[in-house]
Protein backbone atom coordinates (compact mmCIF):
# COMPACT_ATOMS: atom_id res chain seq x y z
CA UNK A 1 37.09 3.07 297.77
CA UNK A 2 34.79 5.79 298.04
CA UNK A 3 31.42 6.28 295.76
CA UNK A 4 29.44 9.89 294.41
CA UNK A 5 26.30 8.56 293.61
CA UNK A 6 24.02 11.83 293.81
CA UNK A 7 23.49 12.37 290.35
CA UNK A 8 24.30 15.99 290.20
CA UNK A 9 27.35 15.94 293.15
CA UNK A 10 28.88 19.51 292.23
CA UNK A 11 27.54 22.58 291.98
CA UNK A 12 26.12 23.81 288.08
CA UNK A 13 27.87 26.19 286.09
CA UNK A 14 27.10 27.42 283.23
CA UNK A 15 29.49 28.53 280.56
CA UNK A 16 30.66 28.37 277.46
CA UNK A 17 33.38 25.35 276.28
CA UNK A 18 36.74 27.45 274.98
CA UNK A 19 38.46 24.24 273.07
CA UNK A 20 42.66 24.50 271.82
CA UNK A 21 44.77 22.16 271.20
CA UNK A 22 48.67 22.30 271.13
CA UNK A 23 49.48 19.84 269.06
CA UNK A 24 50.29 21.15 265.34
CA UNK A 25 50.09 19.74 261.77
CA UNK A 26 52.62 19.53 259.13
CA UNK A 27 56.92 19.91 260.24
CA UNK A 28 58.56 17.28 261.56
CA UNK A 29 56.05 15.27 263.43
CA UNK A 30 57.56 13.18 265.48
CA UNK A 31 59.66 15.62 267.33
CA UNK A 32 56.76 18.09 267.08
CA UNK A 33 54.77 15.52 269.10
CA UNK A 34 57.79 14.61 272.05
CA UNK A 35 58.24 18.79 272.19
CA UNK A 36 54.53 18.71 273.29
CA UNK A 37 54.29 15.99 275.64
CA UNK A 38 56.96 17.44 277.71
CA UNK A 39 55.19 20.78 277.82
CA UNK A 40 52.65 19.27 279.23
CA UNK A 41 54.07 17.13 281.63
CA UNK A 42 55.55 20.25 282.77
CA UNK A 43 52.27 21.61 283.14
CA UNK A 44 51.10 18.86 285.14
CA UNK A 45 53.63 19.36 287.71
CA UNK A 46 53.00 23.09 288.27
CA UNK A 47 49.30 21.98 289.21
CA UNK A 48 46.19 23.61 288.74
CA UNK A 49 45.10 21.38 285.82
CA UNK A 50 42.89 18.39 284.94
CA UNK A 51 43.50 15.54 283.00
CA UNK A 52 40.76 13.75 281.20
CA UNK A 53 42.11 10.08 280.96
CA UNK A 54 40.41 6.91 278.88
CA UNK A 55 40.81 4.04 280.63
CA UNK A 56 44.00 1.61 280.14
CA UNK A 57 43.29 -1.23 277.68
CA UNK A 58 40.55 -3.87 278.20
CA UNK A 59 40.31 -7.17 277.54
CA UNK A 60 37.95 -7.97 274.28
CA UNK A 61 33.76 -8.19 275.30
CA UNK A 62 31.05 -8.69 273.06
CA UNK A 63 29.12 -5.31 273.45
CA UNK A 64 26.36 -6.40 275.96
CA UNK A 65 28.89 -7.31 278.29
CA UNK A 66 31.22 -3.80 277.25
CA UNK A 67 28.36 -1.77 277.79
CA UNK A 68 27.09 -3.59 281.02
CA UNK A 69 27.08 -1.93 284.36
CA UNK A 70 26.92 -4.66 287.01
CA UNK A 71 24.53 -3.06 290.12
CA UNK A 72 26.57 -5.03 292.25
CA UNK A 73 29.84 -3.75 290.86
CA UNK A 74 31.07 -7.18 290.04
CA UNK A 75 33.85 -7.12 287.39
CA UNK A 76 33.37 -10.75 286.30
CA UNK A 77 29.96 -9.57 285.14
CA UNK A 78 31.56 -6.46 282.97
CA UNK A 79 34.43 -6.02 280.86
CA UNK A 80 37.56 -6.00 282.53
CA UNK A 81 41.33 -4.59 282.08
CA UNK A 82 43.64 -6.88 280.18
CA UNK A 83 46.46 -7.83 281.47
CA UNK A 84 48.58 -5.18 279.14
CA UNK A 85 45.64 -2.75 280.49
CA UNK A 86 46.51 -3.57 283.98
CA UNK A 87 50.55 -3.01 283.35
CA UNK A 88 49.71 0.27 281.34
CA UNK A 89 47.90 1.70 284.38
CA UNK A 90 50.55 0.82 286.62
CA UNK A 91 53.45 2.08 284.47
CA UNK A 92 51.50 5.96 284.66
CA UNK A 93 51.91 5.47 288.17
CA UNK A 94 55.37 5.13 287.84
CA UNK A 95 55.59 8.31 285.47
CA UNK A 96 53.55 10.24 287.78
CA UNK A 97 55.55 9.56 290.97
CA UNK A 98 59.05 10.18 288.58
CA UNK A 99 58.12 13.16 287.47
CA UNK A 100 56.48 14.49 291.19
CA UNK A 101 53.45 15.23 289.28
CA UNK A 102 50.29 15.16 292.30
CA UNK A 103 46.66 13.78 292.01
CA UNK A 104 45.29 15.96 294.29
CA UNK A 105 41.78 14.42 293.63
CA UNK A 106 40.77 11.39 290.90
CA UNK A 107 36.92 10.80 290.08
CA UNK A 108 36.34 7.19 287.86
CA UNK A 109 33.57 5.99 286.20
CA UNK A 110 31.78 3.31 287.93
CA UNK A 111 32.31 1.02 285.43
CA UNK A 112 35.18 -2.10 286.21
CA UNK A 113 37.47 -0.88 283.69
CA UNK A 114 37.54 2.62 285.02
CA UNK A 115 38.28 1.74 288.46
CA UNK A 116 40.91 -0.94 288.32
CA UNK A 117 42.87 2.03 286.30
CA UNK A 118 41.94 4.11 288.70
CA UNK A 119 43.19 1.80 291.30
CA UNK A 120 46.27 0.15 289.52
CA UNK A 121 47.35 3.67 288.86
CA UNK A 122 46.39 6.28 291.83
CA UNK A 123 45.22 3.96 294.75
CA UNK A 124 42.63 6.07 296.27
CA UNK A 125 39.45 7.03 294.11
CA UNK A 126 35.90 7.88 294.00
CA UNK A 127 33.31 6.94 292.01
CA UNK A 128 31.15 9.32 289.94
CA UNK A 129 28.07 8.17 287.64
CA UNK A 130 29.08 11.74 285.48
CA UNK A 131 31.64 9.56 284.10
CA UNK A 132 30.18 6.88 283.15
CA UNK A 133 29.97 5.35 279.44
CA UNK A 134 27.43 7.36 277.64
CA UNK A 135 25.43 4.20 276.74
CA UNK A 136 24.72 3.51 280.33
CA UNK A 137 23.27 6.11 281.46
CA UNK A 138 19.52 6.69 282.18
CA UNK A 139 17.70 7.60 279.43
CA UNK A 140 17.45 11.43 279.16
CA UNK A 141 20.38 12.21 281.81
CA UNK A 142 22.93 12.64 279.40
CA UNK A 143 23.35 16.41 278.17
CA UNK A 144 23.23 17.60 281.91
CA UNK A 145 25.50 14.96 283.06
CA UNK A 146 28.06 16.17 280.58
CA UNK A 147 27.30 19.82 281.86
CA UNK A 148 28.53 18.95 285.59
CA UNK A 149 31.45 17.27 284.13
CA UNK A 150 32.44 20.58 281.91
CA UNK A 151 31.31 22.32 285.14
CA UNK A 152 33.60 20.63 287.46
CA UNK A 153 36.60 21.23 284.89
CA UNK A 154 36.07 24.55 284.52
CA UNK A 155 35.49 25.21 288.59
CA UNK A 156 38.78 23.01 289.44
CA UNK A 157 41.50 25.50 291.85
CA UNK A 158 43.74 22.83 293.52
CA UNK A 159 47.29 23.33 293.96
CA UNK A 160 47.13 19.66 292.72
CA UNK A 161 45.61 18.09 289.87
CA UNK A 162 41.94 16.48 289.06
CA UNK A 163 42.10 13.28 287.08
CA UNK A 164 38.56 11.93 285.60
CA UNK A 165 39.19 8.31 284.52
CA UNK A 166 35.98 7.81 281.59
CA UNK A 167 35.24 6.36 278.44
CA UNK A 168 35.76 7.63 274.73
CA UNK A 169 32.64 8.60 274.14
CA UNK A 170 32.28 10.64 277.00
CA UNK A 171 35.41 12.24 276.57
CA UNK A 172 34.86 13.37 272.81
CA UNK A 173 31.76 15.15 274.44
CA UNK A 174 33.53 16.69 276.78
CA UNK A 175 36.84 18.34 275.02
CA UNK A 176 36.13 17.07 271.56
CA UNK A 177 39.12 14.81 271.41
CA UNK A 178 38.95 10.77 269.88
CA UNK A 179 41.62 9.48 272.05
CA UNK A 180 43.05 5.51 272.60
CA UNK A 181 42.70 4.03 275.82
CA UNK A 182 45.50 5.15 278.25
CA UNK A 183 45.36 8.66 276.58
CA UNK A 184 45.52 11.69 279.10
CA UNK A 185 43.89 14.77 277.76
CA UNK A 186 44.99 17.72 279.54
CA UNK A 187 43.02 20.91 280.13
CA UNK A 188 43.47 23.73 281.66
CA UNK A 189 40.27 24.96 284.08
CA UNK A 190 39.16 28.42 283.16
CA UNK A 191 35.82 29.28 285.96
CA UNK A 192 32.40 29.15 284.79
CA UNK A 193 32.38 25.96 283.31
CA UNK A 194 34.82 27.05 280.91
CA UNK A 195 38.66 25.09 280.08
CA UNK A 196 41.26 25.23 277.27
CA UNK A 197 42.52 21.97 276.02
CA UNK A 198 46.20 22.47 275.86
CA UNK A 199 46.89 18.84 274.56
CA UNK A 200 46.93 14.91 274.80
CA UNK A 201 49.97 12.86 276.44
CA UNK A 202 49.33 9.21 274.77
CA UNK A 203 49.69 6.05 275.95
CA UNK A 204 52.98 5.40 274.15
CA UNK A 205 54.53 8.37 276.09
CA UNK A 206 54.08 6.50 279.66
CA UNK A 207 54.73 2.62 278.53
CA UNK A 208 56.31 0.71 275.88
CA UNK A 209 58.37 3.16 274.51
CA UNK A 210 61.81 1.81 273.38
CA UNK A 211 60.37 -1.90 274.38
């Protein structure tokens, strides 16, 4: 398990935040919604993208432990995946390797959660304090956090794809989307710091479905 602990580990670019979504209103929703999803899983498998992912499910916390970030990195000091958590991240693993989508690079947020999805669901990972929960981050570091985070989105050019494992908060920041733990929001990078958001696979579209 590797760690990016520089602060600021990619290059800035500044640029401004083009936001779309795919996913319409009104018709016949449900269909609507599975019509979507497959689009972009296809899109995922041609590469080039990244995926902004909340972590799988967590056990419950009472906030000061939620919002704790052990220095030592010791999960029995910080909220932790539950056990459905732990069988959501693996079952994207599965859906990933089906489908012969690649993770040509995955950042997580230090925090426990983060990385046993990250681990559970692509094995190798790094570490980046960009991603971690808003909440924990020194005082002031925020805003220009975020801006290396919509920097490295918008800079991405692998033939793979980049998956940053993070936290609601952080994410609604980011791409403006409220999304469920396990949700993948995928976006399309764009240079410059710029990236369209072309739509959000759920959680439901990877595990339990049909259960």
């Amino acid at each position: 398990m590797k760690s990016l602990m520089s602060g600021r580990p990619f290059p800035g670019r500044l640029g401004s935040l083009l936001v779309a979504g795919l996913i319409g209103l009104g018709g016949p929703a449900v269909a609507q919604a599975a019509a979507d999803e497959e689009t972009l899983w296809e899109a995922l498998g041609k590469g080039g993208k990244v995926v902004m992912m909340r972590h799988t499910e967590s056990a419950e916390a009472e906030p000061e432990v939620s919002m704790h970030l052990s220095p030592e990195r010791d999960c029995s000091e910080e909220q932790e995946l539950s056990k459905a958590g732990k069988a959501q991240a693996e079952a994207l693993r599965g859906a990933l390797e089906d489908r012969g989508i690649r993770a040509e690079e995955v950042l997580s947020s230090e925090l426990c959660r983060a990385r046993q999805t990250a681990e559970r669901a692509f094995g190798e990972f790094e570490t980046w304090d960009a991603l971690n929960l808003l909440q924990t981050m020194p005082e002031g570091e925020q805003d220009w956090l975020m801006e290396d985070v919509r920097d490295r989105i918008g800079g991405f050019d692998g033939e793979g794809n980049l998956f940053l494992i993070s936290h609601r908060g952080n994410i609604n920041t980011v791409v403006f989307e409220n999304v469920e733990p396990g949700s993948l929001v995928v976006v399309r990078p764009e240079g410059f710091g710029s990236h369209e958001v072309l739509g959000e696979i759920p959680l439901e579209a990877y595990y339990g479905a049909g259960d």
